[in-house]
C-alpha atoms as a PDB file:
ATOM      1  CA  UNK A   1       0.000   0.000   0.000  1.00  0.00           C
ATOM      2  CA  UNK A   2       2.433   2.195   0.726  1.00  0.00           C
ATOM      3  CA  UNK A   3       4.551   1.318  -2.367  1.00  0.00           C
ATOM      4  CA  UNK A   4       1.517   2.101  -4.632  1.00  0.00           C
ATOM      5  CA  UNK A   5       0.928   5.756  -2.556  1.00  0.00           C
ATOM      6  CA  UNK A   6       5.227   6.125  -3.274  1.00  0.00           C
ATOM      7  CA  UNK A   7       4.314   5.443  -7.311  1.00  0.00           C
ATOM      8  CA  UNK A   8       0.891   7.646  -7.204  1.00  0.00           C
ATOM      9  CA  UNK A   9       2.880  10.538  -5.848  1.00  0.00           C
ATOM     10  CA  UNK A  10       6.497  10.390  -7.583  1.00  0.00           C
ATOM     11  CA  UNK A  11       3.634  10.445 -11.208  1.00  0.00           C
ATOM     12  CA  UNK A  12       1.966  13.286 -10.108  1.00  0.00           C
ATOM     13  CA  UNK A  13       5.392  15.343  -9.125  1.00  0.00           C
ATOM     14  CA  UNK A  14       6.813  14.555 -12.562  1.00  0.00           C
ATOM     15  CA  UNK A  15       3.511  15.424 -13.991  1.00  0.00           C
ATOM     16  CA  UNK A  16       3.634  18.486 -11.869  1.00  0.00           C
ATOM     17  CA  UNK A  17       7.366  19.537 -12.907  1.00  0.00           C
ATOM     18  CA  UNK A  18       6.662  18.898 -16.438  1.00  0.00           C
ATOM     19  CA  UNK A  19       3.543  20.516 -16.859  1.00  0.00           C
ATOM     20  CA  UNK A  20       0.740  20.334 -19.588  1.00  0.00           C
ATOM     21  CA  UNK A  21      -2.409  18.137 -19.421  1.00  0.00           C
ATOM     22  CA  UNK A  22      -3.803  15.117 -20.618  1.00  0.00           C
ATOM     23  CA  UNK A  23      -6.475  14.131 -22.373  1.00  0.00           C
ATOM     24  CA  UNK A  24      -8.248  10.737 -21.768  1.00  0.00           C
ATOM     25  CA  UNK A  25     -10.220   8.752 -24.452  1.00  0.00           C
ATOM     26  CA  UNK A  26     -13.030   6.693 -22.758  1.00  0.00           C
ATOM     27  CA  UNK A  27     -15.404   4.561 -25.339  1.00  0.00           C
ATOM     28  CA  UNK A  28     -18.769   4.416 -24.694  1.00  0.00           C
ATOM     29  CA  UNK A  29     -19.137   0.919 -25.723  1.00  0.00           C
ATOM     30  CA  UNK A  30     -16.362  -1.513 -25.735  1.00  0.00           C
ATOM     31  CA  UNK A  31     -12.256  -1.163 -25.838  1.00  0.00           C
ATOM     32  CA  UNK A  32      -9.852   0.579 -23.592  1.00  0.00           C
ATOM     33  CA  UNK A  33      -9.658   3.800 -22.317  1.00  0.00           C
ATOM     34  CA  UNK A  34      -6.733   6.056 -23.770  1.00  0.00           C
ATOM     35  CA  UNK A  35      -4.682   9.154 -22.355  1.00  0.00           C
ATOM     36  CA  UNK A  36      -3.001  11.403 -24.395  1.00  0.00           C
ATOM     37  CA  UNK A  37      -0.448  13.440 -22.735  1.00  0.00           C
ATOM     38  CA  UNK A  38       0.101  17.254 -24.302  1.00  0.00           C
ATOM     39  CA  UNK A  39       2.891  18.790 -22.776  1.00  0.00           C
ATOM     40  CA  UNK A  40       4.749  22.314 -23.775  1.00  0.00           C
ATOM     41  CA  UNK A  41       7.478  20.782 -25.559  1.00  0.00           C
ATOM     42  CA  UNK A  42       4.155  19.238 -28.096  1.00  0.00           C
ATOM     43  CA  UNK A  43       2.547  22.551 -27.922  1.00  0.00           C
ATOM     44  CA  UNK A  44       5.534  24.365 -29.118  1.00  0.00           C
ATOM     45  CA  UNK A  45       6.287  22.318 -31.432  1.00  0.00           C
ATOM     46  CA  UNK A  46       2.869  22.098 -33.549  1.00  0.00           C
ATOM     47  CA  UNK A  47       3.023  25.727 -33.256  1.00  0.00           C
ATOM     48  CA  UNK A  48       6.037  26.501 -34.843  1.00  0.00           C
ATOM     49  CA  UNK A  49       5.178  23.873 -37.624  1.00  0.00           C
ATOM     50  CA  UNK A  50       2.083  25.766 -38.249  1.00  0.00           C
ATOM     51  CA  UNK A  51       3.865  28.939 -38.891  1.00  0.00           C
ATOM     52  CA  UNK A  52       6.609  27.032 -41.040  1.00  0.00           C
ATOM     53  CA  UNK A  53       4.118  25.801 -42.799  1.00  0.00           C
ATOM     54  CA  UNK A  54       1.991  29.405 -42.981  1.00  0.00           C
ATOM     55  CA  UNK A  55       4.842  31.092 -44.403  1.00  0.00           C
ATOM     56  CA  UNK A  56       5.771  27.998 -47.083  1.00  0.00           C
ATOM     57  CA  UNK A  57       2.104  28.656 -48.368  1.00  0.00           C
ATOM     58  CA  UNK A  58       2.094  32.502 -48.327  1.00  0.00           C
ATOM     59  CA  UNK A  59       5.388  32.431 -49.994  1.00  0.00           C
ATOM     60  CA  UNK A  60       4.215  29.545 -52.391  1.00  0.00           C
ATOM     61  CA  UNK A  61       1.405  31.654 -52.933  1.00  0.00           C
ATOM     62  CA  UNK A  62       3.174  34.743 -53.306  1.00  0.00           C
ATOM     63  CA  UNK A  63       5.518  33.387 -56.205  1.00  0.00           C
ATOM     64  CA  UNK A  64       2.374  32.026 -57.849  1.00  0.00           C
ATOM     65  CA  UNK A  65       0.850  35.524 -58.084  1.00  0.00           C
ATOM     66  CA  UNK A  66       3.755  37.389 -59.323  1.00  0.00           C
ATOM     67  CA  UNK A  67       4.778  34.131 -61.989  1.00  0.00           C
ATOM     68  CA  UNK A  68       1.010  34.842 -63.044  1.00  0.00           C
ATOM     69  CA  UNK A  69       1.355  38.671 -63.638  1.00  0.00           C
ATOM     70  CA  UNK A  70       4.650  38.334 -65.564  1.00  0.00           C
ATOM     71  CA  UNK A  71       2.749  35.656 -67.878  1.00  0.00           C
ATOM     72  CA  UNK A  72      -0.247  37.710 -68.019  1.00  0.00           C
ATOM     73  CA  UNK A  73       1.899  40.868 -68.937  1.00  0.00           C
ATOM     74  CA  UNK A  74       4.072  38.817 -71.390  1.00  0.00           C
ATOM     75  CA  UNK A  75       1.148  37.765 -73.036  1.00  0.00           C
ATOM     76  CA  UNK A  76      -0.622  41.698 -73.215  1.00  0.00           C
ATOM     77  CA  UNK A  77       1.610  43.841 -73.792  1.00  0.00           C
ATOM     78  CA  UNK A  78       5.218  41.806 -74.441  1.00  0.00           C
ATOM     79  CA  UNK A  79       3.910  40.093 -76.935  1.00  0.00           C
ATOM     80  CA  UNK A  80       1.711  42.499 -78.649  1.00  0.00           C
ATOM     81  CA  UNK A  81       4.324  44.796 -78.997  1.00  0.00           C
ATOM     82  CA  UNK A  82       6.400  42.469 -80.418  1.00  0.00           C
ATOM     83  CA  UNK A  83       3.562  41.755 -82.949  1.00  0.00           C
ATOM     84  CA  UNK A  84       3.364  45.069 -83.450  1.00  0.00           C
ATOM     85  CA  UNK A  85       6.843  45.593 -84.226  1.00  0.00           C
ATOM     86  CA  UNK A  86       7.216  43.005 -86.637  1.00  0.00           C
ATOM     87  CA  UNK A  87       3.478  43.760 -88.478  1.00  0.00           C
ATOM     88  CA  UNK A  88       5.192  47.250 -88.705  1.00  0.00           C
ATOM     89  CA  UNK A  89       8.456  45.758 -89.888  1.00  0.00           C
ATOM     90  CA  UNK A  90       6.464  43.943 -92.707  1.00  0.00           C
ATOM     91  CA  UNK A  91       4.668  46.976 -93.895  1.00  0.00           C
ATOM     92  CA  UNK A  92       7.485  48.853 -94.060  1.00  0.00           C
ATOM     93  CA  UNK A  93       9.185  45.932 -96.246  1.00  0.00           C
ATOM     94  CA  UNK A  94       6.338  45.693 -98.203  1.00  0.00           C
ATOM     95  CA  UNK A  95       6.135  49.683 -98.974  1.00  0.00           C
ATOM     96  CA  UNK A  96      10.180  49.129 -99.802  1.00  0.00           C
ATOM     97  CA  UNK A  97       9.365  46.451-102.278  1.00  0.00           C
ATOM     98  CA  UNK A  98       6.770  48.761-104.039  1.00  0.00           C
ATOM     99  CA  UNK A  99       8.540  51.370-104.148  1.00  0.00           C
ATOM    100  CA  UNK A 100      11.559  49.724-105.539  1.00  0.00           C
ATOM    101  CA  UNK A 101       9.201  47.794-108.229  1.00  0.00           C
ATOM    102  CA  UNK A 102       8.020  51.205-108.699  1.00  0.00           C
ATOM    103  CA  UNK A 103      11.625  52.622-109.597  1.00  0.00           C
ATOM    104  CA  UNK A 104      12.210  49.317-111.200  1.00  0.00           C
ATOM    105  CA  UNK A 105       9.197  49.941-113.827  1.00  0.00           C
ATOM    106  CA  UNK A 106      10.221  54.152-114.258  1.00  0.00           C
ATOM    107  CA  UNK A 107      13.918  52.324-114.649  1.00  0.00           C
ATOM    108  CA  UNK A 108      12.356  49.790-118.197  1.00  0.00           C
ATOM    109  CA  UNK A 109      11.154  53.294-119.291  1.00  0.00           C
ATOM    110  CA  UNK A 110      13.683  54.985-118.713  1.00  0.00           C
ATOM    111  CA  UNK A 111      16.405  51.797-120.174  1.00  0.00           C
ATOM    112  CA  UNK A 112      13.977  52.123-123.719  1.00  0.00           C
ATOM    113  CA  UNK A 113      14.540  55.854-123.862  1.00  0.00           C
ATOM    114  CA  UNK A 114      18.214  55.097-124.121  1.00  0.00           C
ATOM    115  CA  UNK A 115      17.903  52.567-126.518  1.00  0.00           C
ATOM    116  CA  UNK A 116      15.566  54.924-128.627  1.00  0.00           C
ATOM    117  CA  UNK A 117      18.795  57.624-128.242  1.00  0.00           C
ATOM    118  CA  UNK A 118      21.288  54.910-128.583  1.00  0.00           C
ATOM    119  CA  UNK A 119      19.563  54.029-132.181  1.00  0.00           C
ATOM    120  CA  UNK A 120      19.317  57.920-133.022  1.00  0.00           C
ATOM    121  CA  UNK A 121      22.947  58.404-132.094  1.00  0.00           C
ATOM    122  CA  UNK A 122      23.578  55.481-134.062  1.00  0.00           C
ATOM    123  CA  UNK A 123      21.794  56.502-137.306  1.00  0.00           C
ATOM    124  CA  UNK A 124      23.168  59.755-136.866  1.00  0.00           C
ATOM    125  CA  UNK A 125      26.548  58.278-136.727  1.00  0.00           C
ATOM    126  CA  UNK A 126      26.238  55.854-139.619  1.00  0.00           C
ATOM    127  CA  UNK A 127      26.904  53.567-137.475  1.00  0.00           C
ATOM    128  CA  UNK A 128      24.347  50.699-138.452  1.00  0.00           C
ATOM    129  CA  UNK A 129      21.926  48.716-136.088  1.00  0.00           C
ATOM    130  CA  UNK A 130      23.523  47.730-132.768  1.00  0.00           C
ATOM    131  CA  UNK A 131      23.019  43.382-131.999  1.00  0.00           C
ATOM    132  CA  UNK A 132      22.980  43.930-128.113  1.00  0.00           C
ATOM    133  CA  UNK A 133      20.874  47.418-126.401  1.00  0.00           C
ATOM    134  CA  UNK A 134      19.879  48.261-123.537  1.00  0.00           C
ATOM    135  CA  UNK A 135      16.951  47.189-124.175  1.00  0.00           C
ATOM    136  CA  UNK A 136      18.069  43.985-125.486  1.00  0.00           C
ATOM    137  CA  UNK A 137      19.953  43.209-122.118  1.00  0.00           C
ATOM    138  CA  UNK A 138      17.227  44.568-119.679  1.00  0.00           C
ATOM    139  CA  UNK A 139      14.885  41.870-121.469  1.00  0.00           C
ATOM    140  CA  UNK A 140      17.333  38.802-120.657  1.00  0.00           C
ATOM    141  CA  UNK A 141      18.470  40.182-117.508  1.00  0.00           C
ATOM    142  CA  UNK A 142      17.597  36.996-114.700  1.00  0.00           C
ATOM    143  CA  UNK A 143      14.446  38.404-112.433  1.00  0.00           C
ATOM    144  CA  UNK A 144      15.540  38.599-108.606  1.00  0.00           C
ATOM    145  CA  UNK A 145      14.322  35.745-106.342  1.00  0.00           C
ATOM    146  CA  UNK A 146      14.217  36.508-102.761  1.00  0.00           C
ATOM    147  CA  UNK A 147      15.815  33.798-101.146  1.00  0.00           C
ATOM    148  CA  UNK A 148      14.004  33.802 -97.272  1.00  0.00           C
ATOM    149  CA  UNK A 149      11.360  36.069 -95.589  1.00  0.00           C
ATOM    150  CA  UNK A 150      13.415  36.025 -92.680  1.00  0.00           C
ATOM    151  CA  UNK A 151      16.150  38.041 -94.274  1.00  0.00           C
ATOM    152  CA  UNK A 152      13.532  40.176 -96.123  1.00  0.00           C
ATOM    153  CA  UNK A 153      14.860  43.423 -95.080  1.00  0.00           C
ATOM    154  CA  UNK A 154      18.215  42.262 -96.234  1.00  0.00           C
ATOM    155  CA  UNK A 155      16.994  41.543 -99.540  1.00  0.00           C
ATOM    156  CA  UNK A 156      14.887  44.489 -99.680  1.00  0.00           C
ATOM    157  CA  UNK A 157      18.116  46.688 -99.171  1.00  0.00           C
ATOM    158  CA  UNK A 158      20.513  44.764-101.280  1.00  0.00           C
ATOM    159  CA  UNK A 159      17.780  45.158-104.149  1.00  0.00           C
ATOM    160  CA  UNK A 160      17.809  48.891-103.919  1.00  0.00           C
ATOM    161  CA  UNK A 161      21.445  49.301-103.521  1.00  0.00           C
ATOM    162  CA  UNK A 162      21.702  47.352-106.607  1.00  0.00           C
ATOM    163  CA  UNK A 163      18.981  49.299-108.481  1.00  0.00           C
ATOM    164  CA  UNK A 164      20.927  52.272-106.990  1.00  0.00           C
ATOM    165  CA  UNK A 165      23.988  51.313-108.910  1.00  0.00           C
ATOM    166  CA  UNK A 166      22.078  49.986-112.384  1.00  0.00           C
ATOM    167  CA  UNK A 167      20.652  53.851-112.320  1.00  0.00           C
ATOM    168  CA  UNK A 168      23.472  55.548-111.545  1.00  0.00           C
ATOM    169  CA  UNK A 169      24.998  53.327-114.677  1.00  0.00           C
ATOM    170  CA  UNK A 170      22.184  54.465-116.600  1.00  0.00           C
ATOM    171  CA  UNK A 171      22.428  57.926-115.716  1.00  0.00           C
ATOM    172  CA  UNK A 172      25.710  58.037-116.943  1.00  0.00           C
ATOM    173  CA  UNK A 173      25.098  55.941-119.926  1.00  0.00           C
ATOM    174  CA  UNK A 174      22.598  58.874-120.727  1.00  0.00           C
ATOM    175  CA  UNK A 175      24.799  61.947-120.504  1.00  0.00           C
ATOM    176  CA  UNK A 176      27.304  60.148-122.663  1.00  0.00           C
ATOM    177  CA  UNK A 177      24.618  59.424-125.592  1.00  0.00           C
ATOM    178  CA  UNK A 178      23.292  62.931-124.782  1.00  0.00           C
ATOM    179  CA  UNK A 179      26.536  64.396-125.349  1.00  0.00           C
ATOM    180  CA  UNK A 180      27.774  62.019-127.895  1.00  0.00           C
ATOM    181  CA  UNK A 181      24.172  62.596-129.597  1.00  0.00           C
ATOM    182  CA  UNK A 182      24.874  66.586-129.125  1.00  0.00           C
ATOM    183  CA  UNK A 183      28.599  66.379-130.536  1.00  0.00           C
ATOM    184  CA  UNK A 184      26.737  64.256-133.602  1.00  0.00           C
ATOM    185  CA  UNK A 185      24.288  66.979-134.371  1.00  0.00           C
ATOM    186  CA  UNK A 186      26.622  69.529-134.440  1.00  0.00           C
ATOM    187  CA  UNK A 187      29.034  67.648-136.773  1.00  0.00           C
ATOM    188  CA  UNK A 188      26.121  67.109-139.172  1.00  0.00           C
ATOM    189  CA  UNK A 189      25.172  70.822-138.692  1.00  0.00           C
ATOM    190  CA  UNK A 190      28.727  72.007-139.262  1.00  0.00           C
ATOM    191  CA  UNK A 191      28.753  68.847-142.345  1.00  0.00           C
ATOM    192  CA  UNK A 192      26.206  70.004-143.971  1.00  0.00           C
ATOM    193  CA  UNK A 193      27.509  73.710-144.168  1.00  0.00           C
ATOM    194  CA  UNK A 194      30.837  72.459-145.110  1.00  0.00           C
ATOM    195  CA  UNK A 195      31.019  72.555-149.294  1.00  0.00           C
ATOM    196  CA  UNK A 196      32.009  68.897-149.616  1.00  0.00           C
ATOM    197  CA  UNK A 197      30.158  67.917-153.204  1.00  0.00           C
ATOM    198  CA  UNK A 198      30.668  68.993-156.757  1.00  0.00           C
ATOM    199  CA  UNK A 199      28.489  71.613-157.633  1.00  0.00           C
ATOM    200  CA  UNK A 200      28.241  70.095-161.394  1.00  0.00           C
ATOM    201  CA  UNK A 201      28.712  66.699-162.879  1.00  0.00           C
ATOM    202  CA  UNK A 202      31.616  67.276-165.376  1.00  0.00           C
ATOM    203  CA  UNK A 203      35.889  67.291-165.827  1.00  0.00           C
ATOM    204  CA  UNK A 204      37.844  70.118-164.394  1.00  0.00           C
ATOM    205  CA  UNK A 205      38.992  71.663-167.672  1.00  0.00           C
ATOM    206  CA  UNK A 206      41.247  74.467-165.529  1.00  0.00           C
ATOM    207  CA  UNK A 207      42.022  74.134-161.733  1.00  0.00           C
ATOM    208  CA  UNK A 208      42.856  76.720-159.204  1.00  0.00           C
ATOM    209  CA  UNK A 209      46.007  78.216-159.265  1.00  0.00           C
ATOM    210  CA  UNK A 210      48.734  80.516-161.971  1.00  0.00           C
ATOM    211  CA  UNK A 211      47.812  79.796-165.561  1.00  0.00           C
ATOM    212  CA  UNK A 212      47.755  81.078-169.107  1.00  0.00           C
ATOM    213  CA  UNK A 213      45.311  83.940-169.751  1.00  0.00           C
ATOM    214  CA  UNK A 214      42.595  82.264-171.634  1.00  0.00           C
ATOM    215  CA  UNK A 215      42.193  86.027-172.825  1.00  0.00           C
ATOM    216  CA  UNK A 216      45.750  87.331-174.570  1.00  0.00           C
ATOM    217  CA  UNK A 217      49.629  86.540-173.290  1.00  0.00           C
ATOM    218  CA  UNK A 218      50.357  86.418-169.580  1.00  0.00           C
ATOM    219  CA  UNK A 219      49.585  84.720-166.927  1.00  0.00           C
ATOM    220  CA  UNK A 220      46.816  84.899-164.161  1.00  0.00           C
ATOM    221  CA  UNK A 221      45.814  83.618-160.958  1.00  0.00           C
ATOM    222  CA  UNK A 222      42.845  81.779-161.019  1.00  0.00           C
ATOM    223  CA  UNK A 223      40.708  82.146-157.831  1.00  0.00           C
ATOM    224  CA  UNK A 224      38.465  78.867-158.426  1.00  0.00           C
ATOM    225  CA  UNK A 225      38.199  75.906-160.888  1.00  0.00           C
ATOM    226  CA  UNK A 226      36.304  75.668-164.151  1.00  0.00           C
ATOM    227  CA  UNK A 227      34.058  72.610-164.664  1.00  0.00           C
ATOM    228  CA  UNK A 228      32.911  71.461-167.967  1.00  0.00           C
ATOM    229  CA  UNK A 229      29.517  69.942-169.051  1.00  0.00           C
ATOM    230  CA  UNK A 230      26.591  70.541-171.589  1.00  0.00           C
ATOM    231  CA  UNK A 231      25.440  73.389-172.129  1.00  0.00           C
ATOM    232  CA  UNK A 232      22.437  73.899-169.434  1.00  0.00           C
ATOM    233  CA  UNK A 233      23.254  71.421-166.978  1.00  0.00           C
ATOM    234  CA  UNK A 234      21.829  72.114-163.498  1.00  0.00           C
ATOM    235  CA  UNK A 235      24.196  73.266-161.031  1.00  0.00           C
ATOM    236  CA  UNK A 236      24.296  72.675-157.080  1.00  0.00           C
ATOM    237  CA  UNK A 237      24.728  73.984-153.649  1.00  0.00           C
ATOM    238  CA  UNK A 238      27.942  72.678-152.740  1.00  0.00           C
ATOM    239  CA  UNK A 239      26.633  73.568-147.950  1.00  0.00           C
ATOM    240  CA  UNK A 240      23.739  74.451-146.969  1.00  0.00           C
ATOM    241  CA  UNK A 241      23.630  78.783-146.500  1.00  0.00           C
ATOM    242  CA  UNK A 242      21.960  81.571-147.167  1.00  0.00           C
ATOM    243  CA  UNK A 243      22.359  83.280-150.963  1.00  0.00           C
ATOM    244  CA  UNK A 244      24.247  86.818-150.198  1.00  0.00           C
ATOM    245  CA  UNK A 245      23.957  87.893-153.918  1.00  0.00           C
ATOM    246  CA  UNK A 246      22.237  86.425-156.991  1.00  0.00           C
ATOM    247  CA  UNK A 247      22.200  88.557-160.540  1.00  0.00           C
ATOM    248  CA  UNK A 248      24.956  89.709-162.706  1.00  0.00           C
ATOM    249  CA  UNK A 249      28.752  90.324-161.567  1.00  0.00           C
ATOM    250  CA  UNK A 250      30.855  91.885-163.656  1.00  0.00           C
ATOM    251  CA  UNK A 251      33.244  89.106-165.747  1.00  0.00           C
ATOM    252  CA  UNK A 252      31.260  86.890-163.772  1.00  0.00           C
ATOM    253  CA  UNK A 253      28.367  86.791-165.461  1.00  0.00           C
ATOM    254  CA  UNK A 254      25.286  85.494-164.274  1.00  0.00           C
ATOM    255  CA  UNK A 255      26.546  85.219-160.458  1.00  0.00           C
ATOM    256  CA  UNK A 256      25.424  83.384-157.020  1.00  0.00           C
ATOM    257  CA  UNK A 257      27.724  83.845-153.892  1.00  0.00           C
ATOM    258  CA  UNK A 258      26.219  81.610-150.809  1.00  0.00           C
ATOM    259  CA  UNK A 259      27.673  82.524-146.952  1.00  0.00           C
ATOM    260  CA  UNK A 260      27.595  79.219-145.196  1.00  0.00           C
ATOM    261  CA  UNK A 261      29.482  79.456-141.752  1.00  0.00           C
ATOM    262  CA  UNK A 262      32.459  80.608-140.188  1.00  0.00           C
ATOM    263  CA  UNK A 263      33.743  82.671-142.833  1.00  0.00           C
ATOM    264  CA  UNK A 264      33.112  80.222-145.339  1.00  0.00           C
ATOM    265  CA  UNK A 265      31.486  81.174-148.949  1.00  0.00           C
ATOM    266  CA  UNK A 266      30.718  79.575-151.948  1.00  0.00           C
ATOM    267  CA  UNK A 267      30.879  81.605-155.752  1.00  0.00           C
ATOM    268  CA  UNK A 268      29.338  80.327-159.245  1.00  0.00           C
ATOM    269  CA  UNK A 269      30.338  82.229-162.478  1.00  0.00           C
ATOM    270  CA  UNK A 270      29.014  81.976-165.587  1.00  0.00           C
ATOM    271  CA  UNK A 271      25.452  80.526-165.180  1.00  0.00           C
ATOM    272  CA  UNK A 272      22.704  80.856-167.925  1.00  0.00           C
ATOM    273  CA  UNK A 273      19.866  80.971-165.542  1.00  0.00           C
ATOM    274  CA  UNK A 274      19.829  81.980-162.030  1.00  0.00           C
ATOM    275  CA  UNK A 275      16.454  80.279-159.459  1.00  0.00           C
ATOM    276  CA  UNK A 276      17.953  81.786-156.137  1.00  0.00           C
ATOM    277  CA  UNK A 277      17.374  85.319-154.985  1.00  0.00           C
ATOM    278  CA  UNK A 278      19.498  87.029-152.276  1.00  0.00           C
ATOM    279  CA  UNK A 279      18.528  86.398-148.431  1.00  0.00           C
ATOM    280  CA  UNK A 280      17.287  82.913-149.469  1.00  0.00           C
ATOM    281  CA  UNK A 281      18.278  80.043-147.483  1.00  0.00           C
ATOM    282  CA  UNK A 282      18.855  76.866-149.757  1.00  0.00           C
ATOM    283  CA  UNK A 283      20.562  73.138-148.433  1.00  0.00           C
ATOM    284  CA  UNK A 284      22.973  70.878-149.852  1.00  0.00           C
ATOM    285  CA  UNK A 285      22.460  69.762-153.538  1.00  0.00           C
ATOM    286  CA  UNK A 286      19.766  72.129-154.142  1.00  0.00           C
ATOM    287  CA  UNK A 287      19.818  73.389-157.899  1.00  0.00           C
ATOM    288  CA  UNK A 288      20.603  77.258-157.736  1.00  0.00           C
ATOM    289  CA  UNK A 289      21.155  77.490-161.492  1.00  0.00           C
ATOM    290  CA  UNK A 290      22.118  75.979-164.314  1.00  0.00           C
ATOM    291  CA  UNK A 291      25.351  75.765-166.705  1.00  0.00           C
ATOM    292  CA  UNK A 292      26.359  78.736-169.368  1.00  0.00           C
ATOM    293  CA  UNK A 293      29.166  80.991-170.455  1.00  0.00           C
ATOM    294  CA  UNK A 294      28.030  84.161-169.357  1.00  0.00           C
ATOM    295  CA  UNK A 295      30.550  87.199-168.377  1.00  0.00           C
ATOM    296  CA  UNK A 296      33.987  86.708-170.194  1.00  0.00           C
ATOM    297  CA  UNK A 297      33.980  82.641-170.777  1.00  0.00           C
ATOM    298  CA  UNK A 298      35.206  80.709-173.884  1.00  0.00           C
ATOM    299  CA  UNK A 299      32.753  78.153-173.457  1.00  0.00           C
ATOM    300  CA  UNK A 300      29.856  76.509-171.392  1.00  0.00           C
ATOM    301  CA  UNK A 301      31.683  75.831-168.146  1.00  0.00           C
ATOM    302  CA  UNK A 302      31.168  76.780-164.325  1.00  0.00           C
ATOM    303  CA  UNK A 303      33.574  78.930-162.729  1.00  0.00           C
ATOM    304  CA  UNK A 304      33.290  77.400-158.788  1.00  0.00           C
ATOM    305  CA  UNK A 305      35.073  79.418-156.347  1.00  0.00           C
ATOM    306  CA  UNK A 306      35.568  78.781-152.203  1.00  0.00           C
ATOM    307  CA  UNK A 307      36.446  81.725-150.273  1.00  0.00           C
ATOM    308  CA  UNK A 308      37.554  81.736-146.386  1.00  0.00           C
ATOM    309  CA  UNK A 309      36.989  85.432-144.600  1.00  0.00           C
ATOM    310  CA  UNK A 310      37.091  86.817-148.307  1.00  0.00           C
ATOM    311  CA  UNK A 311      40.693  85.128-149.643  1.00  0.00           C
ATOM    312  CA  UNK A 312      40.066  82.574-152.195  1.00  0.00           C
ATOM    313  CA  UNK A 313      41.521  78.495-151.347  1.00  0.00           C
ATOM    314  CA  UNK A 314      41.624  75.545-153.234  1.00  0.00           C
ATOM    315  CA  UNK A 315      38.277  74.185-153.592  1.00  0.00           C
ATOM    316  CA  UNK A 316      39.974  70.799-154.211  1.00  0.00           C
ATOM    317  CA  UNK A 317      40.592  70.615-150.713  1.00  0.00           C
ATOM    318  CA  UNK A 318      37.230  70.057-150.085  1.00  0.00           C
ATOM    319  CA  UNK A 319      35.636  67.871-152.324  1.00  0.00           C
ATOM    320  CA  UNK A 320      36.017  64.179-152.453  1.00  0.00           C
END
């Protein structure tokens, strides 16, 4: 008995010392009767659990939230702008590639212009047809392929540096037809007042220089050649000009004197008929008269005479 009271009270001093309380289980029906014990240490620790836990799940929790607004705003706005920057990128291509087919088409235009000068320069020239033009080349030239969209931009500048460079090739081209086609006018303009042709279909019966007087002894100098042919043969403008004088000239006869450029004139002596007047303006080859022996002449023949600033040269010199 008195071990049992020694037991009884050394339980309820550690109980005491240890502190905390129990809870007992009692069925109602059948089984034994269970006693939990919950002491501080068990308190504590569930406690502290329950706030490690708490602050796993707010911070779990917290994570989530932000993770979610990043994807949201990656979704909005990141990637809209980035669909907006490359729809803008495309339109922007796409306005490049119009206006560089644009430039391309004024370019074929512009290509058959030169080929349409190239032929005039070439006519002009005597120069005969041409096998390759620009035109010609600009028809077999290989179209450009674009090799990838995603280097569309690339391709889209390389094009118009390249149609950069084919212009500024054209451009030049151009001046140098325009000039060549200006220097070929004004050698045709400068040609055709030149007096290159024989002004009568005949045989030089006296040429230009010291001879015997057809007229008594002595010698002369003769300022021009005579040419000999029937009697009434028509006579031409050796350069285009303007007619200075047309009528009668002393020894001359019936006389034409043309002015043609730079000093340069043209005479005819000894015509029968005269179908120029002064101030006229005739061209190359045009009949002005016709053969005779007016003035002092021994015989149907033209007296043809080329004069430089009003001094009398060799009109041998000039005709083929």
């Amino acid at each position: 008995m008195d071990l049992y009271k020694h037991k009884t009270e050394v339980k309820k001093r550690n109980v005491h010392k240890r502190g905390g309380f129990s809870v007992v289980i009692v069925p109602h029906y059948q089984g034994k009767t269970k006693r939990i014990e919950i002491t501080p240490t068990k308190i504590y620790l569930s406690i502290v659990s329950l706030v490690v836990a708490g602050a796993l799940l707010g911070g779990f929790i917290f994570s989530y939230t932000g993770l979610k607004s990043q994807v949201a705003q990656f979704k909005g706005a990141k990637f809209d702008s980035v669909v907006a920057a490359q729809s803008k990128e495309l339109q922007i291509t796409q306005n490049e590639l119009a206006k560089a087919q644009s430039q391309l088409d004024a370019l074929k235009e512009y290509v058959v212009s030169l080929s349409s000068l190239e032929k005039e320069v070439r006519n002009s020239l005597k120069l005969g047809e041409s096998k390759v033009s620009l035109e010609y080349v600009l028809e077999r030239t290989p179209k450009a392929k674009l090799q990838s969209t995603t280097k569309l931009p690339e391709n889209v500048a390389k094009l118009l540096s390249e149609e950069n460079n084919v212009t500024q090739i054209a451009e030049d081209r151009a001046k140098m037809l325009n000039m060549l086609k200006g220097a070929s006018d004004e050698y045709h303009v400068l040609l055709a007042e030149t007096p290159n042709i024989w002004p009568l279909h005949g045989y030089v019966s006296s040429p230009f220089g010291w001879r015997p007087s057809p007229f008594g002894s002595g010698w002369e100098f003769h300022k021009g050649i005579d040419i000999c042919a029937y009697y009434g043969a028509p006579v031409r403008a050796t350069a285009d000009g303007t007619v200075e004088y047309a009528g009668w000239f002393e020894g001359y006869g019936r006389f034409i004197k043309i002015y043609h450029r730079d000093g340069i004139e043209t005479c005819y002596g000894h015509l029968s008929k005269i179908v120029v007047k002064a101030g006229e303006q005739v061209k190359k080859g045009q009949v002005i008269g016709y053969e005779g022996e007016s003035g002092l002449a021994t015989g149907p023949h033209l007296h043809y005479e080329v004069r430089i600033n009003g001094v009398a040269v060799n009109p041998a010199k000039f005709l083929p």
